[in-house]
N, C-alpha and C. Protein backbone atom coordinates (compact mmCIF):
# COMPACT_ATOMS: atom_id res chain seq x y z
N UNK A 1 17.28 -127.70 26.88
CA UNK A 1 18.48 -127.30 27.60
C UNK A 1 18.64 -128.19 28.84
N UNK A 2 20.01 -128.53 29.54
CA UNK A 2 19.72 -128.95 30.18
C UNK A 2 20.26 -128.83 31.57
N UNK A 3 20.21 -128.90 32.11
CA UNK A 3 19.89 -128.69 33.78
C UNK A 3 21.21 -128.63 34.70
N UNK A 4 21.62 -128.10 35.50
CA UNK A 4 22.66 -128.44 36.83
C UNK A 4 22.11 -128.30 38.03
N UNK A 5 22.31 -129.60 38.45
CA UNK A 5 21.40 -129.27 40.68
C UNK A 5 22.18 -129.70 41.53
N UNK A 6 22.03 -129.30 42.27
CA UNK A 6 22.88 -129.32 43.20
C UNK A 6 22.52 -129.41 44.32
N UNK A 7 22.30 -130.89 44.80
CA UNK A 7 21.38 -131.51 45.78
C UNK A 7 22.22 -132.26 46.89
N UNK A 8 21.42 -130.96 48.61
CA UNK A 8 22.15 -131.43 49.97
C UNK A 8 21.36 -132.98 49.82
N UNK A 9 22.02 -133.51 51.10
CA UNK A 9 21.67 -134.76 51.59
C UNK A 9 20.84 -134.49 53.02
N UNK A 10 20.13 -135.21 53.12
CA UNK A 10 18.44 -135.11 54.00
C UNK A 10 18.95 -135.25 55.22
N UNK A 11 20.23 -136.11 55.67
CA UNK A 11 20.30 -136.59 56.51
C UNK A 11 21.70 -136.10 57.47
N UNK A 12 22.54 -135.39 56.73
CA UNK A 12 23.90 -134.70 56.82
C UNK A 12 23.66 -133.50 57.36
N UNK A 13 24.49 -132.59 58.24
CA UNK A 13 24.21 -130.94 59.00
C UNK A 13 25.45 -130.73 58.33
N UNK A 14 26.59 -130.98 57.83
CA UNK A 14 27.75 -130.16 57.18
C UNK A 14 27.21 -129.45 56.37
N UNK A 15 27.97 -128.29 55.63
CA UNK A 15 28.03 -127.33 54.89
C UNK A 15 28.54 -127.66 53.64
N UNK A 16 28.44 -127.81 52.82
CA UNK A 16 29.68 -127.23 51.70
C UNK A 16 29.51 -126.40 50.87
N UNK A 17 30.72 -125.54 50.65
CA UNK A 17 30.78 -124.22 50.69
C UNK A 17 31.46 -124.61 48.92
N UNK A 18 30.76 -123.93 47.71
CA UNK A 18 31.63 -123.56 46.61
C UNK A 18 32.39 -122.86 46.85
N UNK A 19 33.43 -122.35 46.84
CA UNK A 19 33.95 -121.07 46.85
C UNK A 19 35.05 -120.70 45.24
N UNK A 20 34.95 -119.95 44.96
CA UNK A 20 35.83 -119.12 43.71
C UNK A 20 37.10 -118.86 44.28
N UNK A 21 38.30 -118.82 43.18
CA UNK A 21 39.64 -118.03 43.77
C UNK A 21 39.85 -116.98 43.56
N UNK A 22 41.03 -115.94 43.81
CA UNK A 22 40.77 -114.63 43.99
C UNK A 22 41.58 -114.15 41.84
N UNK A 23 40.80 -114.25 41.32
CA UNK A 23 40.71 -114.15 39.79
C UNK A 23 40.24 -113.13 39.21
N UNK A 24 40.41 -112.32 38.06
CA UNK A 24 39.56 -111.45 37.50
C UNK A 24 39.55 -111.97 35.97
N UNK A 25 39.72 -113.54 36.22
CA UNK A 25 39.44 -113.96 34.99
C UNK A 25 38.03 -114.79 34.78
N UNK A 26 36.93 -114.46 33.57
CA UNK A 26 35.95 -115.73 33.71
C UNK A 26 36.51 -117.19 33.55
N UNK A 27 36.05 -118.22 34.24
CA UNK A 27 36.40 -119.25 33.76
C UNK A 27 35.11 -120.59 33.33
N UNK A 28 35.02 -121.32 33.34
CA UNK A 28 33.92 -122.52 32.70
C UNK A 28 34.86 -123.67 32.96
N UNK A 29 33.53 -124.38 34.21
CA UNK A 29 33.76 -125.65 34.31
C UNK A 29 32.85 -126.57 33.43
N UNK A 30 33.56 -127.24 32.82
CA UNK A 30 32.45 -128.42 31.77
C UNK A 30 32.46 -129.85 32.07
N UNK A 31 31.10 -130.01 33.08
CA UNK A 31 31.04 -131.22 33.41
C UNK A 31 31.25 -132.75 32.56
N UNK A 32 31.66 -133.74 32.95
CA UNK A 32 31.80 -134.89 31.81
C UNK A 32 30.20 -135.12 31.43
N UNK A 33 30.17 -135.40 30.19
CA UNK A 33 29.14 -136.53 30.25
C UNK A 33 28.85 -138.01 30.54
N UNK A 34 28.89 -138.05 31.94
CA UNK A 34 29.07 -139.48 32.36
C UNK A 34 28.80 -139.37 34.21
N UNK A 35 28.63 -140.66 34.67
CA UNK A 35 28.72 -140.96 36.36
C UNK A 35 29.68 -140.91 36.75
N UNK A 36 29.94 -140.64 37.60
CA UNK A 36 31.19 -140.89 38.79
C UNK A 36 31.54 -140.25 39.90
N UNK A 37 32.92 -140.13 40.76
CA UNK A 37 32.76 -139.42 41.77
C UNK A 37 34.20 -138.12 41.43
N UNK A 38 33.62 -137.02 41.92
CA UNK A 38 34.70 -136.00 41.80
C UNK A 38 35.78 -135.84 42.78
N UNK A 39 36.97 -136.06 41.71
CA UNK A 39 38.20 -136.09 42.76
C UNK A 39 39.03 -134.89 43.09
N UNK A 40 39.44 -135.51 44.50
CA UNK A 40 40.27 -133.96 44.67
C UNK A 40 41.39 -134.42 45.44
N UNK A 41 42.21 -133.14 45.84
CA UNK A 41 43.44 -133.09 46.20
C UNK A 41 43.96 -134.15 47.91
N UNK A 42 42.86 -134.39 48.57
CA UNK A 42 42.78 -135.06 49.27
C UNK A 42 42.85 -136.56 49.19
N UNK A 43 43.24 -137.00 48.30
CA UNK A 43 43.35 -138.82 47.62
C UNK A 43 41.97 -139.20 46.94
N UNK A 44 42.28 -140.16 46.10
CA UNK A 44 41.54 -140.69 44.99
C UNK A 44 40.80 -141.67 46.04
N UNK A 45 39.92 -142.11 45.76
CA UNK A 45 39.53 -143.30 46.84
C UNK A 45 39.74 -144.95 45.71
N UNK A 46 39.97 -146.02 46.55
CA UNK A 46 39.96 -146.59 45.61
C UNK A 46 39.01 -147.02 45.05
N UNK A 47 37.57 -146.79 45.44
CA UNK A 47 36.76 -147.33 44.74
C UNK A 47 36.37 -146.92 43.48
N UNK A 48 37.23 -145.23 43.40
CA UNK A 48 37.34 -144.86 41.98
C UNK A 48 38.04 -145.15 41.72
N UNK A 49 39.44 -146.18 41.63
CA UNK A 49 40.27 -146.40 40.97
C UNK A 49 39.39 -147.24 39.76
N UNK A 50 40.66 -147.01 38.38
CA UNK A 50 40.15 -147.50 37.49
C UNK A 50 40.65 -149.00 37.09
N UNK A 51 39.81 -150.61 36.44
CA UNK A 51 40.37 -151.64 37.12
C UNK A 51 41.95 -152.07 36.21
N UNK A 52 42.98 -152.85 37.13
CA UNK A 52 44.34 -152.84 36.64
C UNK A 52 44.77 -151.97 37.48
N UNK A 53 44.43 -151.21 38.48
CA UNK A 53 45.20 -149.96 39.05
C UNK A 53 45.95 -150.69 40.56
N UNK A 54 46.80 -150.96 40.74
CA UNK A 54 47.77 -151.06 41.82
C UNK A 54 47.07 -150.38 43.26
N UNK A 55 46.20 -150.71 43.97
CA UNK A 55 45.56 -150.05 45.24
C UNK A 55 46.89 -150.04 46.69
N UNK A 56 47.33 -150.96 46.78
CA UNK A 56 48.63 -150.97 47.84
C UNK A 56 49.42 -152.09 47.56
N UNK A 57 50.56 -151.77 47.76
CA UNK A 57 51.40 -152.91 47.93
C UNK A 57 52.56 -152.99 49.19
N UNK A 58 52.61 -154.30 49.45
CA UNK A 58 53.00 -154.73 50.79
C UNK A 58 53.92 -155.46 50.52
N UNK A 59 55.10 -155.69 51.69
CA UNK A 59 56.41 -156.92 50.80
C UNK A 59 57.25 -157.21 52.64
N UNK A 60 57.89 -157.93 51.93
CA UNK A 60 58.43 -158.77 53.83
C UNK A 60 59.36 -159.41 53.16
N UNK A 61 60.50 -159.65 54.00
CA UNK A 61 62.08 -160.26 53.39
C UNK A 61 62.24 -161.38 54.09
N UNK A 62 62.65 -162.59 53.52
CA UNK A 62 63.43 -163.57 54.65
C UNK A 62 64.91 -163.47 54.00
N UNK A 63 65.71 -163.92 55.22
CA UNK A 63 67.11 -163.57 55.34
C UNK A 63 67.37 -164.27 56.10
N UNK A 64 68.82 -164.98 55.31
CA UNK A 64 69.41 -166.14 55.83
C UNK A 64 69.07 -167.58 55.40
N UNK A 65 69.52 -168.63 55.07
CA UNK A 65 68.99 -170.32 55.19
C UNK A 65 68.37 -170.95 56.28
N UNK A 66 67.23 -171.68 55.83
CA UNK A 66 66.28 -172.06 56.69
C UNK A 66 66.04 -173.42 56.54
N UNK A 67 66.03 -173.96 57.31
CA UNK A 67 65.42 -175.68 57.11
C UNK A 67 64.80 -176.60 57.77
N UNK A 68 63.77 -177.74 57.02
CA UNK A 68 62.85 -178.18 57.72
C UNK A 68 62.75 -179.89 57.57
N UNK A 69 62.43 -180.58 57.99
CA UNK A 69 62.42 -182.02 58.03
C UNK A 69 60.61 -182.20 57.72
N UNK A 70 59.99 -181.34 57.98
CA UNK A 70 58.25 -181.75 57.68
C UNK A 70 57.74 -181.19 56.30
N UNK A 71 58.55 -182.67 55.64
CA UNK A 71 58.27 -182.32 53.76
C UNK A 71 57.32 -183.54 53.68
N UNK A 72 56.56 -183.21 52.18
CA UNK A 72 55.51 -184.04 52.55
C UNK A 72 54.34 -183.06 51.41
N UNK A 73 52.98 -183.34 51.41
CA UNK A 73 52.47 -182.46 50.51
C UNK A 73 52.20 -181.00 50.96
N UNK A 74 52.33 -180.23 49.77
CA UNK A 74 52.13 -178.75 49.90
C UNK A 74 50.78 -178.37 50.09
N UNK A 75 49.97 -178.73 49.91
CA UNK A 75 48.69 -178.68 50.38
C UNK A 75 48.35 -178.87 51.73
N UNK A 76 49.10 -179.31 52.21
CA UNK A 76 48.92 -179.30 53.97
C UNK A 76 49.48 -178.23 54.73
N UNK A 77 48.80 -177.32 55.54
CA UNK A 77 49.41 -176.07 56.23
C UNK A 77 50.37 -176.38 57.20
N UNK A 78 50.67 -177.50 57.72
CA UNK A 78 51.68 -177.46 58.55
C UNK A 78 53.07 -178.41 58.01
N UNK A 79 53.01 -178.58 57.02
CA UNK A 79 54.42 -178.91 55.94
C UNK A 79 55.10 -177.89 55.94
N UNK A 80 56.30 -177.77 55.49
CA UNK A 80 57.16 -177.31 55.40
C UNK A 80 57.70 -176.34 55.97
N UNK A 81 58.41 -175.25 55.70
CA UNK A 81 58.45 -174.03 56.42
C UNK A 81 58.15 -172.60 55.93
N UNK A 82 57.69 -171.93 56.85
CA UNK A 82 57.10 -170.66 56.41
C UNK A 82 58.32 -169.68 56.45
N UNK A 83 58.47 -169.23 54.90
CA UNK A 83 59.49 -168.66 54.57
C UNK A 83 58.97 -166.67 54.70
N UNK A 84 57.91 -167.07 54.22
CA UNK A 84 57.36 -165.76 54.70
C UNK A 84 56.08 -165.62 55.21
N UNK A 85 55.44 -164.45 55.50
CA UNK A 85 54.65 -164.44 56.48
C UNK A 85 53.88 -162.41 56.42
N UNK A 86 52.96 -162.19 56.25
CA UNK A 86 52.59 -160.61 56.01
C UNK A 86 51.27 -160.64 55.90
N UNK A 87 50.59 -160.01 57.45
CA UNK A 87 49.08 -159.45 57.53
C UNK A 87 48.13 -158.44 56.68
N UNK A 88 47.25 -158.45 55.91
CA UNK A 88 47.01 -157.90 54.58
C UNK A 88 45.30 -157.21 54.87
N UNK A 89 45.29 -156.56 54.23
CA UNK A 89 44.24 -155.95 54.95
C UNK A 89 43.79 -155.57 53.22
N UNK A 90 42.42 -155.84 52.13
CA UNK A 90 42.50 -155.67 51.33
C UNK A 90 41.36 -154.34 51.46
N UNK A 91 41.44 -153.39 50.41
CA UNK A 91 40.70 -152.37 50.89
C UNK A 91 39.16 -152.50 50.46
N UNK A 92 39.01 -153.10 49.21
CA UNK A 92 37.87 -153.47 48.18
C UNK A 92 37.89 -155.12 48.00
N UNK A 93 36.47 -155.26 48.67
CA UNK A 93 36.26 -157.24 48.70
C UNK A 93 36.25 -157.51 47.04
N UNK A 94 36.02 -156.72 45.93
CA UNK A 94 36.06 -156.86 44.33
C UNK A 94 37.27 -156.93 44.03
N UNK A 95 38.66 -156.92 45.10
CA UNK A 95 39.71 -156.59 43.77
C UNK A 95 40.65 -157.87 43.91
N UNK A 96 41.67 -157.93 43.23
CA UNK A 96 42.27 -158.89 43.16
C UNK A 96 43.53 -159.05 43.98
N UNK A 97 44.53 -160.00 44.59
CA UNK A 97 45.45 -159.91 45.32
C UNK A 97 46.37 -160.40 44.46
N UNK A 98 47.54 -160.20 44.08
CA UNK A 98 48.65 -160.97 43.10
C UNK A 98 49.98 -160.65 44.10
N UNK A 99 50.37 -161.90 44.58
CA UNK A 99 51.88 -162.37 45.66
C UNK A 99 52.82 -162.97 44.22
N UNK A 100 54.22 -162.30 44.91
CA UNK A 100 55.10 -162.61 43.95
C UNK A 100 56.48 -163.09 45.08
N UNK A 101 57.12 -163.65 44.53
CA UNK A 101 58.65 -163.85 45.29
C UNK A 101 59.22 -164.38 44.65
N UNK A 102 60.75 -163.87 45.28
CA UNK A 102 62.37 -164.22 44.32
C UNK A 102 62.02 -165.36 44.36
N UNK A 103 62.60 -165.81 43.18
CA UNK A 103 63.64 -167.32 43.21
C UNK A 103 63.97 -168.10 44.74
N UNK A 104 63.94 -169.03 44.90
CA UNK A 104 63.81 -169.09 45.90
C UNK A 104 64.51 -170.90 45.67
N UNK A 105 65.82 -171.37 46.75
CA UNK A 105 66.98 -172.77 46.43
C UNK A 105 66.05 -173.07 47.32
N UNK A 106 65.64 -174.54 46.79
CA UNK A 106 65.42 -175.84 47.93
C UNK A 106 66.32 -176.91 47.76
N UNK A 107 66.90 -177.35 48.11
CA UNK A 107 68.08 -178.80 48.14
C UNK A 107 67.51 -179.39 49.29
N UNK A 108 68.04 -180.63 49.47
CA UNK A 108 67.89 -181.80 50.02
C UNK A 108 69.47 -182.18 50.63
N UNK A 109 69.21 -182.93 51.55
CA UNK A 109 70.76 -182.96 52.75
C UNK A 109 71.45 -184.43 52.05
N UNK A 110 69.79 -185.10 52.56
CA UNK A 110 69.85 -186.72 51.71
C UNK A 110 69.25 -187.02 50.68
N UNK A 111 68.74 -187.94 49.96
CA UNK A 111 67.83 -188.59 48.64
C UNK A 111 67.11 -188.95 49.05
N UNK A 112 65.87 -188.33 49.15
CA UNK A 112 64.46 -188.97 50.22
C UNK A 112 63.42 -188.35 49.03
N UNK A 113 63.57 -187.86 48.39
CA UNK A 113 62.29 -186.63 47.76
C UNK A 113 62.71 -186.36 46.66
N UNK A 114 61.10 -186.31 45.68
CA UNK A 114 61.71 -186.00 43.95
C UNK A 114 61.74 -184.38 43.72
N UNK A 115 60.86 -183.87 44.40
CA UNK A 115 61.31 -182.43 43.95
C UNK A 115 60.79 -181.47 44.76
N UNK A 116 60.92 -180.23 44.90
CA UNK A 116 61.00 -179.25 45.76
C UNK A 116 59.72 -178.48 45.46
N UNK A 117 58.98 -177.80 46.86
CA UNK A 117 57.65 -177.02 46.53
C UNK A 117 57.67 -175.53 47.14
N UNK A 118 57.35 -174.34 46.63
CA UNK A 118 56.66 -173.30 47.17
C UNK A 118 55.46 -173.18 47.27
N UNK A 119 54.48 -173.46 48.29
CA UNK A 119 52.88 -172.82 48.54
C UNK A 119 52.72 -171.81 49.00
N UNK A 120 51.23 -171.42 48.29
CA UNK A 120 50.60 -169.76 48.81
C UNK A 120 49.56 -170.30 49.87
N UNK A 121 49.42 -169.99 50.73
CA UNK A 121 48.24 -169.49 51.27
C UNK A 121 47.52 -168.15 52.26
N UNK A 122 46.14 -168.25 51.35
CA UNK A 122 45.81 -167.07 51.73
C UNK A 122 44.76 -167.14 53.26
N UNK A 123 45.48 -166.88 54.57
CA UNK A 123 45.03 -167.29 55.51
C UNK A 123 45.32 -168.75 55.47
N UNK A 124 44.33 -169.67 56.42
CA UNK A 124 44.13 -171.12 56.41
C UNK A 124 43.56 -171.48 55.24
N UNK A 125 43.17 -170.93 53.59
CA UNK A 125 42.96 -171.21 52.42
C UNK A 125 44.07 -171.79 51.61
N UNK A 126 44.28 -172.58 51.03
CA UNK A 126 45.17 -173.11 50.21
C UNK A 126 44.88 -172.82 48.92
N UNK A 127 46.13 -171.90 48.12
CA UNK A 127 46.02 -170.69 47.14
C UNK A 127 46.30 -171.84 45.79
N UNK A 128 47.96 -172.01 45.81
CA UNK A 128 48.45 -172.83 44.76
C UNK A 128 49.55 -173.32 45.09
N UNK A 129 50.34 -173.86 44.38
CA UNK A 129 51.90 -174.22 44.67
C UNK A 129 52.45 -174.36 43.50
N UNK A 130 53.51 -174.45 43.64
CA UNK A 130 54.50 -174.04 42.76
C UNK A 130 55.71 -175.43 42.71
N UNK A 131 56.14 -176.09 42.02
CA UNK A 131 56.94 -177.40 42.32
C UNK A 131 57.72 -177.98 41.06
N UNK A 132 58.83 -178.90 41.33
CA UNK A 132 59.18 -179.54 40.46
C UNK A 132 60.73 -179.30 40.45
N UNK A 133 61.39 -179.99 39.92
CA UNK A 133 62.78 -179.87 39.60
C UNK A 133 63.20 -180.36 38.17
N UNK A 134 64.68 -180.11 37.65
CA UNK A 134 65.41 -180.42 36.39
C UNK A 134 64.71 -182.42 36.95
N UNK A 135 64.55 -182.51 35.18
CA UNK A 135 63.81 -184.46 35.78
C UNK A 135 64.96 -185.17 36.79
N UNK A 136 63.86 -185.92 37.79
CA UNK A 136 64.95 -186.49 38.74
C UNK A 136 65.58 -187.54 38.69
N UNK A 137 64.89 -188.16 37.23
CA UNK A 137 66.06 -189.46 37.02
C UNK A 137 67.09 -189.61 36.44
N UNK A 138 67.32 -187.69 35.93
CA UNK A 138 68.99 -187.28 35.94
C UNK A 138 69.88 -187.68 36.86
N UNK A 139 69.31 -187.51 38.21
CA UNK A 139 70.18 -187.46 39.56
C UNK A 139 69.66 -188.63 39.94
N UNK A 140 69.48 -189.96 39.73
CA UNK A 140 69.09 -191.04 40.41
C UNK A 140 70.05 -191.78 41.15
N UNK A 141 69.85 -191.81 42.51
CA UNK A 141 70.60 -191.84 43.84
C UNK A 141 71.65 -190.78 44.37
N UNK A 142 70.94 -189.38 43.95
CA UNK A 142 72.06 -188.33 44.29
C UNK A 142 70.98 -187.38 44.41
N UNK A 143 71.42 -186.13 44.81
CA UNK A 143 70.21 -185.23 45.58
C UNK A 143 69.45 -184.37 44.51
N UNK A 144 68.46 -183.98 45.08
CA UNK A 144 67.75 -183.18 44.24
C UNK A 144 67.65 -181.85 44.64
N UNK A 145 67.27 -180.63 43.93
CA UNK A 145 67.88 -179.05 44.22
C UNK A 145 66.65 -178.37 43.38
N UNK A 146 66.29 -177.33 43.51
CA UNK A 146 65.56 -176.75 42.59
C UNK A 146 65.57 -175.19 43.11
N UNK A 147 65.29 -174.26 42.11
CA UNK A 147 65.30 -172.71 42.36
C UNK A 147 63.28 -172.98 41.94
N UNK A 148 62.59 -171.98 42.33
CA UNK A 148 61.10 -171.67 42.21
C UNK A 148 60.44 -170.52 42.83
N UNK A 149 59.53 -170.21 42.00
CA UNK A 149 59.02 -168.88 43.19
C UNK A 149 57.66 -168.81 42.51
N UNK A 150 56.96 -167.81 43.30
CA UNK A 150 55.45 -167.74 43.09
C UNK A 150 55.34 -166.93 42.69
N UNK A 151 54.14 -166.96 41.74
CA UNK A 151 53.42 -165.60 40.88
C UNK A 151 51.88 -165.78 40.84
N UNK A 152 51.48 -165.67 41.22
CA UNK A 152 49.98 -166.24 41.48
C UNK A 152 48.70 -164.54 42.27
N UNK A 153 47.76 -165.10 41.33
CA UNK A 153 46.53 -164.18 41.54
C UNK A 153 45.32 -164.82 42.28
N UNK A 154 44.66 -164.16 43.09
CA UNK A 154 44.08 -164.78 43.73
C UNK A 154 42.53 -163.26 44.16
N UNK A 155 41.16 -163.76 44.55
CA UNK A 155 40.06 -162.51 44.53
C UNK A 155 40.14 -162.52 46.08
N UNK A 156 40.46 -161.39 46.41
CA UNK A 156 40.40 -160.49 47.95
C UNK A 156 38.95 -160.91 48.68
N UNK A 157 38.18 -161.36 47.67
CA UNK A 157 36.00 -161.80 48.48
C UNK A 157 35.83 -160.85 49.67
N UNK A 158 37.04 -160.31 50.31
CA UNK A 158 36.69 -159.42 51.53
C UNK A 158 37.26 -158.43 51.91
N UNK A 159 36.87 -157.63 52.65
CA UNK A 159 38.71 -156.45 53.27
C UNK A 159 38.71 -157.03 54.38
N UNK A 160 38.49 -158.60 55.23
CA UNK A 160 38.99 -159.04 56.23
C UNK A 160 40.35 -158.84 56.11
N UNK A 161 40.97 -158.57 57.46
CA UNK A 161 43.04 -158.68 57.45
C UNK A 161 42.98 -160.11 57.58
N UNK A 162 43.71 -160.65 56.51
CA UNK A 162 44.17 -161.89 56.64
C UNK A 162 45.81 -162.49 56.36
N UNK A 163 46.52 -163.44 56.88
CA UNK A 163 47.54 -163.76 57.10
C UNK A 163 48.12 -164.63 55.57
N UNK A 164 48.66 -163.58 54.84
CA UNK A 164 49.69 -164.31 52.99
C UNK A 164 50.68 -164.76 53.71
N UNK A 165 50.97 -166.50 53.06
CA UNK A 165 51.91 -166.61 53.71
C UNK A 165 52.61 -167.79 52.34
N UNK A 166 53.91 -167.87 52.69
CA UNK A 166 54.74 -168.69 51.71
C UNK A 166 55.02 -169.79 52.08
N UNK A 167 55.19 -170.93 52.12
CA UNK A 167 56.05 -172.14 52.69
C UNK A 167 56.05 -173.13 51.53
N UNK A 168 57.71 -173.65 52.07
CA UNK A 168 58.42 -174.27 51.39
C UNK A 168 59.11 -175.38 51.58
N UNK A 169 58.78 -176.55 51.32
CA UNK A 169 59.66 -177.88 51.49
C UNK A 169 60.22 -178.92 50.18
N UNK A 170 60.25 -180.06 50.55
CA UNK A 170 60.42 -181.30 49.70
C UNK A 170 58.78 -182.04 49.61
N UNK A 171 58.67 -182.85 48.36
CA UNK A 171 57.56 -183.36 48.54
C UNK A 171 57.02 -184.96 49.57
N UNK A 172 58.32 -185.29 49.96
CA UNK A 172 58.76 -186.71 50.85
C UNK A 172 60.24 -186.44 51.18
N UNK A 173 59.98 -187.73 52.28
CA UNK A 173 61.12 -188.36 53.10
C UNK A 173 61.48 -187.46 54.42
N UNK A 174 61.54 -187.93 54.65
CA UNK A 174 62.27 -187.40 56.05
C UNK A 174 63.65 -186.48 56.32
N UNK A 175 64.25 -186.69 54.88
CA UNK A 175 65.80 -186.00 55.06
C UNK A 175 65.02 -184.47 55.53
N UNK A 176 66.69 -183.50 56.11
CA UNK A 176 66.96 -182.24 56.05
C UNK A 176 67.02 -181.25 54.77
N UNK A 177 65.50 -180.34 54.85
CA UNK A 177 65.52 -179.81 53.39
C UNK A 177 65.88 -178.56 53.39
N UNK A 178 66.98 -177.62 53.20
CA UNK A 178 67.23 -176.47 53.23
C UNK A 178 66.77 -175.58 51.80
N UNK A 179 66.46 -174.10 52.57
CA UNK A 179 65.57 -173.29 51.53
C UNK A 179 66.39 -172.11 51.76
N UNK A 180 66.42 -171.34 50.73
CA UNK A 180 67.64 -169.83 50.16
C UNK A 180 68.63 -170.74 50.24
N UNK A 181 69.53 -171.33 50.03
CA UNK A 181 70.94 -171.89 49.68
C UNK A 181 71.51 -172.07 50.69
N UNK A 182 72.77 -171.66 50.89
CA UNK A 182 73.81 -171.80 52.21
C UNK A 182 74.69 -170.97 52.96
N UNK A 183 75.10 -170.92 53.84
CA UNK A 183 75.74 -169.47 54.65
C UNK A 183 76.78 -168.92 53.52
N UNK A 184 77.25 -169.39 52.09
CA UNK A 184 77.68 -168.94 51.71
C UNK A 184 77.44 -168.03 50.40
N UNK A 185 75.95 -167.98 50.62
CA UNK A 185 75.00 -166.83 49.59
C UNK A 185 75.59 -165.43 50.34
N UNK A 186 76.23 -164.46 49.83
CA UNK A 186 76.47 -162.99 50.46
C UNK A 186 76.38 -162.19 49.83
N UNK A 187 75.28 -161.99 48.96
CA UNK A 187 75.42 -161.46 47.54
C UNK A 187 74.30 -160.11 48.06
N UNK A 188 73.65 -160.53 49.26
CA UNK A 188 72.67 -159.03 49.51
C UNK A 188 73.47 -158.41 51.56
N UNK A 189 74.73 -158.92 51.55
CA UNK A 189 75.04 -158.96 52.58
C UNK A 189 75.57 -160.06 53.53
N UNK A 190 75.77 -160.16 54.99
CA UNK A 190 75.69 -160.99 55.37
C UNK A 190 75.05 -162.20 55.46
N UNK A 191 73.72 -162.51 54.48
CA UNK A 191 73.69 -163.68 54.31
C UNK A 191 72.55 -163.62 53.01
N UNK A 192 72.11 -164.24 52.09
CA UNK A 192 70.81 -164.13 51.49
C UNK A 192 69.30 -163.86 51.97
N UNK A 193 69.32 -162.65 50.90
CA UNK A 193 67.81 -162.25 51.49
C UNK A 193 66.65 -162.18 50.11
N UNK A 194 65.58 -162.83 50.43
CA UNK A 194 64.63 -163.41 49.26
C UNK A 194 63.44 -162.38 49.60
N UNK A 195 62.69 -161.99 48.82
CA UNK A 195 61.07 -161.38 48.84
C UNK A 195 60.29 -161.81 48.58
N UNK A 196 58.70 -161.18 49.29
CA UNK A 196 57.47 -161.78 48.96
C UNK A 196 56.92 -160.27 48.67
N UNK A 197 56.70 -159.76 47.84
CA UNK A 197 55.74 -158.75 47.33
C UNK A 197 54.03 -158.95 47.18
N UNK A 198 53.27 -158.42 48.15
CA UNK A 198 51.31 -158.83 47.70
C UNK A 198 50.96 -156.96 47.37
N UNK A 199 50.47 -157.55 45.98
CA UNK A 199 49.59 -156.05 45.76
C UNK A 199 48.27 -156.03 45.48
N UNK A 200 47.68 -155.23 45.79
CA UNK A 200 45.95 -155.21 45.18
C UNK A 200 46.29 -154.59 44.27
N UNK A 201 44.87 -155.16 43.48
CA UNK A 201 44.46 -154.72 41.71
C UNK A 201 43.19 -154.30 41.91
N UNK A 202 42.66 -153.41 41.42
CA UNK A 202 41.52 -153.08 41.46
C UNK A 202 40.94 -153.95 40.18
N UNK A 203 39.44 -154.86 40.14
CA UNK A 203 39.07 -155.36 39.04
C UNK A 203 37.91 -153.91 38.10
């Protein structure tokens, strides 16, 4: 037969109290056969979440057209412009972080650059990027334009708060590179407004 115990901790002075509800019915609790932790009405923790499970999600808007002249490679943190920007605090160093964002117009003012970039980075880490346009020797001596956005997964290694951030330029030249389109996007209001969504995954 086998056994139920029910063992304080050596080191703890709290109480806990079973208590019954006010019933005149028998009832039977039947433990699983298995480890884990027992949940209750007070929140799941996530370290019991099960993995694939959504732990928080966080999101930040830019709004309006933005533009930058420091295009150049996406791999460098001080290229382009930071379209978004959101302090992240992961709860479990095991789980995973996955950043997403709209569609997102880069054009060019002049013909300086073959095609347009979105980068992730996580903190001062360089995540991935995202790049390219319709081929550019369609448009040879005329501008180049591209829509792009990020979808990218990346491992939390910590619950340090650290700084997700988006930026977006041209890959060369010096021209004026504008990002979300032009004062005449009004389709979420007074001017276009784009998202960056970061969620934890529990692995």
């Amino acid at each position: 037969m086998s056994k139920v115990t029910i063992q304080g901790d050596a080191s703890g002075t709290g109480i806990f109290t079973i208590a019954s509800p006010n019933s005149n019915t028998n009832r039977t609790l039947t433990l699983p056969d298995e480890a884990g932790t027992v949940l209750t009405t007070a929140g799941v923790p996530a370290s019991a979440m099960p993995a694939g499970s959504v732990l928080q999600v966080a999101s930040t808007v830019f709004q309006g057209v933005g533009s930058t002249t420091a295009n150049g490679s996406a791999s460098t943190i001080t290229n382009g412009l930071q379209i978004f920007s959101l302090s992240f605090t992961p709860l479990l160093a095991s789980s995973n972080i996955l950043v997403q964002t709209s569609s997102v117009a880069i054009s060019e003012s002049t013909n300086g650059a073959d095609w347009a970039w979105l980068a992730l980075w996580n903190g001062s880490t360089f995540v991935a990027a995202n790049s390219g346009t319709w081929l550019y020797t369609n448009f040879g001596g005329n501008l180049n334009a591209a829509y792009t956005s990020i979808n990218e997964v990346f491992a939390a290694e910590s619950t340090a708060t650290r700084t997700i951030q988006v930026r977006a330029a041209m890959n060369g030249g010096s021209q004026t590179t504008y990002i979300n389109g032009n004062a005449s996007n009004n389709y979420t209001g007074t001017s276009a407004q784009i998202r960056m969504t970061v969620m934890e995954i529990a692995t």
